[in-house]
Protein backbone atom coordinates (compact mmCIF):
# COMPACT_ATOMS: atom_id res chain seq x y z
CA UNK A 1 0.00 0.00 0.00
CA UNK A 2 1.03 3.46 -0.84
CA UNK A 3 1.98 6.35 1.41
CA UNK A 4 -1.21 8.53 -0.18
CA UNK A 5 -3.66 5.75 1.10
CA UNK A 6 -6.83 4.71 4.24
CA UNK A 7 -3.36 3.08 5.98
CA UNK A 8 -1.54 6.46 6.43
CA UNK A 9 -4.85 8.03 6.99
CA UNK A 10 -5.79 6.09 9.85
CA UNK A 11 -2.11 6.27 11.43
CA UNK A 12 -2.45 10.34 11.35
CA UNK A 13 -6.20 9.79 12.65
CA UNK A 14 -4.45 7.79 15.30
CA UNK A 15 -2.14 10.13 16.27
CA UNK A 16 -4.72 12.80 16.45
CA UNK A 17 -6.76 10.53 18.49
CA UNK A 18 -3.62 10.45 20.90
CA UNK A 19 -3.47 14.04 21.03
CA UNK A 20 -6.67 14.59 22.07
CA UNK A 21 -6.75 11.94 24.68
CA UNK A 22 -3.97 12.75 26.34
CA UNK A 23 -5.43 16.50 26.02
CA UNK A 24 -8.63 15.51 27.58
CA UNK A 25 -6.72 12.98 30.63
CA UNK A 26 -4.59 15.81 31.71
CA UNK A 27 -7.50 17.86 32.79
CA UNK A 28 -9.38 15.06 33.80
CA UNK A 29 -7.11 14.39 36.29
CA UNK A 30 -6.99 17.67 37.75
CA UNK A 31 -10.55 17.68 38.31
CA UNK A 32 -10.33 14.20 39.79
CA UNK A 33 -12.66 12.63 37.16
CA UNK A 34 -11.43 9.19 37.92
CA UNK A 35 -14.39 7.17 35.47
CA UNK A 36 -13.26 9.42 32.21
CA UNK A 37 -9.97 8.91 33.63
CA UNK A 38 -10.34 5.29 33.24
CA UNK A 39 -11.93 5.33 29.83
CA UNK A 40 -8.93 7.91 28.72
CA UNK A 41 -6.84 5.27 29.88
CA UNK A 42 -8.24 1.91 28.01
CA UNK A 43 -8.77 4.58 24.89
CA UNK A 44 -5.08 5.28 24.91
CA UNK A 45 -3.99 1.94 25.32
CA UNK A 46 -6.36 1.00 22.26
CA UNK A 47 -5.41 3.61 19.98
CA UNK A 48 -2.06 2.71 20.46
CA UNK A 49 -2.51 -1.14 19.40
CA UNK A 50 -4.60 0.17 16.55
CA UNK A 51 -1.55 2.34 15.76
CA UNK A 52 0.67 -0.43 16.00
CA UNK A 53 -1.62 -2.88 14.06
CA UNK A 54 -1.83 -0.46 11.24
CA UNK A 55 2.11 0.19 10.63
CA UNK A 56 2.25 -3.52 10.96
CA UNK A 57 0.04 -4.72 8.74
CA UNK A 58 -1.95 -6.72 11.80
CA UNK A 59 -5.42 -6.99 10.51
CA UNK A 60 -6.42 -8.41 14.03
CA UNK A 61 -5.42 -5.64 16.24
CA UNK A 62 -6.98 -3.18 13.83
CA UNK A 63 -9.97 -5.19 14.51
CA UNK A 64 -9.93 -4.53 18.51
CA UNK A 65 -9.94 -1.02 17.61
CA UNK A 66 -12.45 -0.48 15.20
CA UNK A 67 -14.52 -2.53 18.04
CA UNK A 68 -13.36 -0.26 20.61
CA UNK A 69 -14.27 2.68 18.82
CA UNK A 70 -17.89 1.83 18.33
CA UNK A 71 -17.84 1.49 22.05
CA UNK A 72 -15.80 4.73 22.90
CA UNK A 73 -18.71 6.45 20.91
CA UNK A 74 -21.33 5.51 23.16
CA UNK A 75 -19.62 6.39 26.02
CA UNK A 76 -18.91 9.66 24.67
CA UNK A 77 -22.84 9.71 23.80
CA UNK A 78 -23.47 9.38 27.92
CA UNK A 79 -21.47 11.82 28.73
CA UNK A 80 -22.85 14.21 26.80
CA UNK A 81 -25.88 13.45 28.05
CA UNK A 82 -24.85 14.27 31.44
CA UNK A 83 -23.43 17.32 31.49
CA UNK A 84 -27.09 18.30 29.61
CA UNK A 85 -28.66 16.57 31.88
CA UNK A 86 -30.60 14.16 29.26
CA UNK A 87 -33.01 11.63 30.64
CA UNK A 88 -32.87 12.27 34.24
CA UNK A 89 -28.98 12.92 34.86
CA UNK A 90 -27.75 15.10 36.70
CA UNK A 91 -24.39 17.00 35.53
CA UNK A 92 -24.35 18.26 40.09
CA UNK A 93 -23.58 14.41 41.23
CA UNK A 94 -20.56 13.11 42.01
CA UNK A 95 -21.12 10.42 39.55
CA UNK A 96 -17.62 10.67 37.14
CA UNK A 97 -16.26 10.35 40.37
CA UNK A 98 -17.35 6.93 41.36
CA UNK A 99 -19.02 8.64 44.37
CA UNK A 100 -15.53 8.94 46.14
CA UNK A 101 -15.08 12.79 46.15
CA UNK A 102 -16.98 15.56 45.71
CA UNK A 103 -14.74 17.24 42.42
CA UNK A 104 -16.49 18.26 39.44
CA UNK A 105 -14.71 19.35 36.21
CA UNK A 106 -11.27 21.41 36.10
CA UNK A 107 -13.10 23.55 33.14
CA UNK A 108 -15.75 24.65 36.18
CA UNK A 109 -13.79 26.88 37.93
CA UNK A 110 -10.97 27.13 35.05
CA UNK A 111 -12.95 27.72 31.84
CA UNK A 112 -12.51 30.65 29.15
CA UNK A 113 -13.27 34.00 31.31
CA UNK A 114 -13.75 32.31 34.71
CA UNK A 115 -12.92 34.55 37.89
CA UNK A 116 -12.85 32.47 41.00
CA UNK A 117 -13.64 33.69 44.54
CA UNK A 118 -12.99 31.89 48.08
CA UNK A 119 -15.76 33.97 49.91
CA UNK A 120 -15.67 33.15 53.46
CA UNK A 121 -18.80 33.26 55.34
CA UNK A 122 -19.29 35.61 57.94
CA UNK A 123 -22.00 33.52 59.84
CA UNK A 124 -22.25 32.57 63.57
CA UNK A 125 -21.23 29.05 64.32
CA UNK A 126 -19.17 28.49 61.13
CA UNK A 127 -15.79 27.46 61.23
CA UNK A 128 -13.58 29.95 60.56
CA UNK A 129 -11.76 27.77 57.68
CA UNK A 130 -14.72 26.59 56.01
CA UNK A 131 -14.77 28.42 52.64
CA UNK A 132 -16.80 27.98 48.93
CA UNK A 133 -16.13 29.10 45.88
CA UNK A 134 -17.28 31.21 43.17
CA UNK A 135 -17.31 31.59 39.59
CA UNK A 136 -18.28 34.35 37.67
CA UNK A 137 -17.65 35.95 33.92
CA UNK A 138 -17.03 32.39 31.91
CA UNK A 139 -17.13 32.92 28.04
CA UNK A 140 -18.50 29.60 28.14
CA UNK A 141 -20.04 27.11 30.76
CA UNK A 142 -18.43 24.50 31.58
CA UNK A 143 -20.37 21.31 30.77
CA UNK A 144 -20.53 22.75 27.30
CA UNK A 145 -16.87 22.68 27.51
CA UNK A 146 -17.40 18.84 28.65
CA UNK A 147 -19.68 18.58 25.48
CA UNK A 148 -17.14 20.00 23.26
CA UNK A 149 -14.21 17.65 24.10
CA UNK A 150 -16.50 14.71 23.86
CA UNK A 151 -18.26 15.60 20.81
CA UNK A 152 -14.10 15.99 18.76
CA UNK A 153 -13.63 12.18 20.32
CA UNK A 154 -17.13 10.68 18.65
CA UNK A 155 -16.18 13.02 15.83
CA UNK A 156 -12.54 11.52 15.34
CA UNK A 157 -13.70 7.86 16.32
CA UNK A 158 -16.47 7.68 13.75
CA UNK A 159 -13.78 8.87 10.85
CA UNK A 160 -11.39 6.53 12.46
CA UNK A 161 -14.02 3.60 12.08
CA UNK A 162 -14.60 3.50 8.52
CA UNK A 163 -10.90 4.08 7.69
CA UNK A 164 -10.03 1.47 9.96
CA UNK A 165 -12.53 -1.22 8.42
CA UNK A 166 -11.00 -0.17 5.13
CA UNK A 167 -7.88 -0.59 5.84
CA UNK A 168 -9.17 -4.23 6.99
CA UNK A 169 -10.44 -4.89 4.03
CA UNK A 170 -7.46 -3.45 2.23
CA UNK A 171 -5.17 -6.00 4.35
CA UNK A 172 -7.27 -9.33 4.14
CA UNK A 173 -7.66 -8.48 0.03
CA UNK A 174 -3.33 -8.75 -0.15
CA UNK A 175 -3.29 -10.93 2.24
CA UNK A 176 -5.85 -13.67 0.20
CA UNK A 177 -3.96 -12.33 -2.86
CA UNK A 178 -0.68 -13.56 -1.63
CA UNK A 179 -1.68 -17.04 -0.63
CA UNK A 180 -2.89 -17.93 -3.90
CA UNK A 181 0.15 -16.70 -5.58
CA UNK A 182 2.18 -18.56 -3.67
CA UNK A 183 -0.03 -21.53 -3.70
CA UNK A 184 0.26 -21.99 -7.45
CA UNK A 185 4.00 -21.50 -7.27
CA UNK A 186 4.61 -23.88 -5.01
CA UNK A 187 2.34 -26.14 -6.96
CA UNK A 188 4.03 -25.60 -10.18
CA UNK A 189 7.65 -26.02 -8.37
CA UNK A 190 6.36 -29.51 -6.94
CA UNK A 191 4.68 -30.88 -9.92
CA UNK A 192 7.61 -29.58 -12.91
CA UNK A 193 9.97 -32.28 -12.05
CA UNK A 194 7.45 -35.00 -12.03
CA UNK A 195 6.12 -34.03 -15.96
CA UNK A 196 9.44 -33.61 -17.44
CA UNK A 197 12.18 -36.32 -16.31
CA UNK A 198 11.47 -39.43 -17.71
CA UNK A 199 12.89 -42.40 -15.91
CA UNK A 200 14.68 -44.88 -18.66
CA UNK A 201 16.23 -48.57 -18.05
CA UNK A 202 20.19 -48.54 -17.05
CA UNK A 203 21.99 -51.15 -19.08
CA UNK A 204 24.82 -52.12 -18.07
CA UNK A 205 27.84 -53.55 -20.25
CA UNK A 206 29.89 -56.75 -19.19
CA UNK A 207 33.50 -56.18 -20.01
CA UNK A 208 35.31 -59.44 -20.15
């Protein structure tokens, strides 16, 4: 396969796909979003044996992507569904964060704009180091933010998909092409010797 082809396409798709996931794990972590921090994780790991499958011309690992990806778009799916809150979710519980913290995303206090304020209230019978925060003058909310990032990963992964089962195809048409080349050659090498030496009688001469 050529340079200009679906198999150098889906290695720079790849490496986009990289990009952005290491993009998206970086502030995932600093908001302490440890479920999209394991999905970041598996998607990484994937992406790289698709990667790797791809410069290698191994149909199979290909495969476990292009599977992967059809899953990585439905988790993308829930998540934009809620941080909009679609079908009864809720973007307020601590849900991304398998109910062990109370974080919510880095973009909530960090987004475009943002200016954040520790007030301290000035209440009776509050302890004097018991603070909250506020947020005020983002360009743009945060779980649209959330949206964003998530809707660039089901963008990338449905591209990635069809190149990928391309590319498949691409792979498993050479490779059947191959075999039957090499099938009739060795056929032909076995069977010339047979058709053209013909065995003949040995006589031998007695020399007295």
């Amino acid at each position: 396969m050529g340079c200009c082809t679906g198999r150098c396409t889906l290695i720079f798709l790849c490496a986009l796909q990289l990009l952005a996931a290491l993009e998206r794990q970086i502030f995932d972590f600093l908001g302490f979003q440890w479920a999209p921090i394991l999905g970041n994780f598996l998607h990484i790991i994937i992406v790289i044996l698709g990667l790797f499958g791809t410069i290698q011309f191994r149909p199979r690992y290909i495969v476990v992507y292009t599977v992967w990806t059809a899953l990585w778009v439905t988790w993308n799916v829930f998540i934009i569904c809620f941080y909009l809150e679609v079908g009864g979710l809720s973007k307020e519980t601590d849900l991304m964060t398998f109910n062990i913290s109370m974080h919510r995303s880095w973009w909530r206090e960090h987004g475009p704009g943002c200016i954040r304020r520790v007030v301290h209230p000035s209440a009776p019978g509050i302890l004097d180091d018991y603070s909250y925060v506020s947020v005020t003058g983002c360009i743009i909310d945060f779980q649209y933010l959330e949206v964003i990032h998530s809707a660039i990963q089901i963008l990338l992964s449905l591209i990635g998909f069809v190149y990928a089962c391309y590319v498949i195809s691409v792979f498993m048409e050479e490779e059947d092409s191959f075999d039957f080349i090499g099938g009739l050659d060795t056929y032909c090498y076995r069977q010339h010797p047979l058709e053209h030496v013909e065995l003949k009688p040995v006589e031998l001469s007695n020399e007295h």
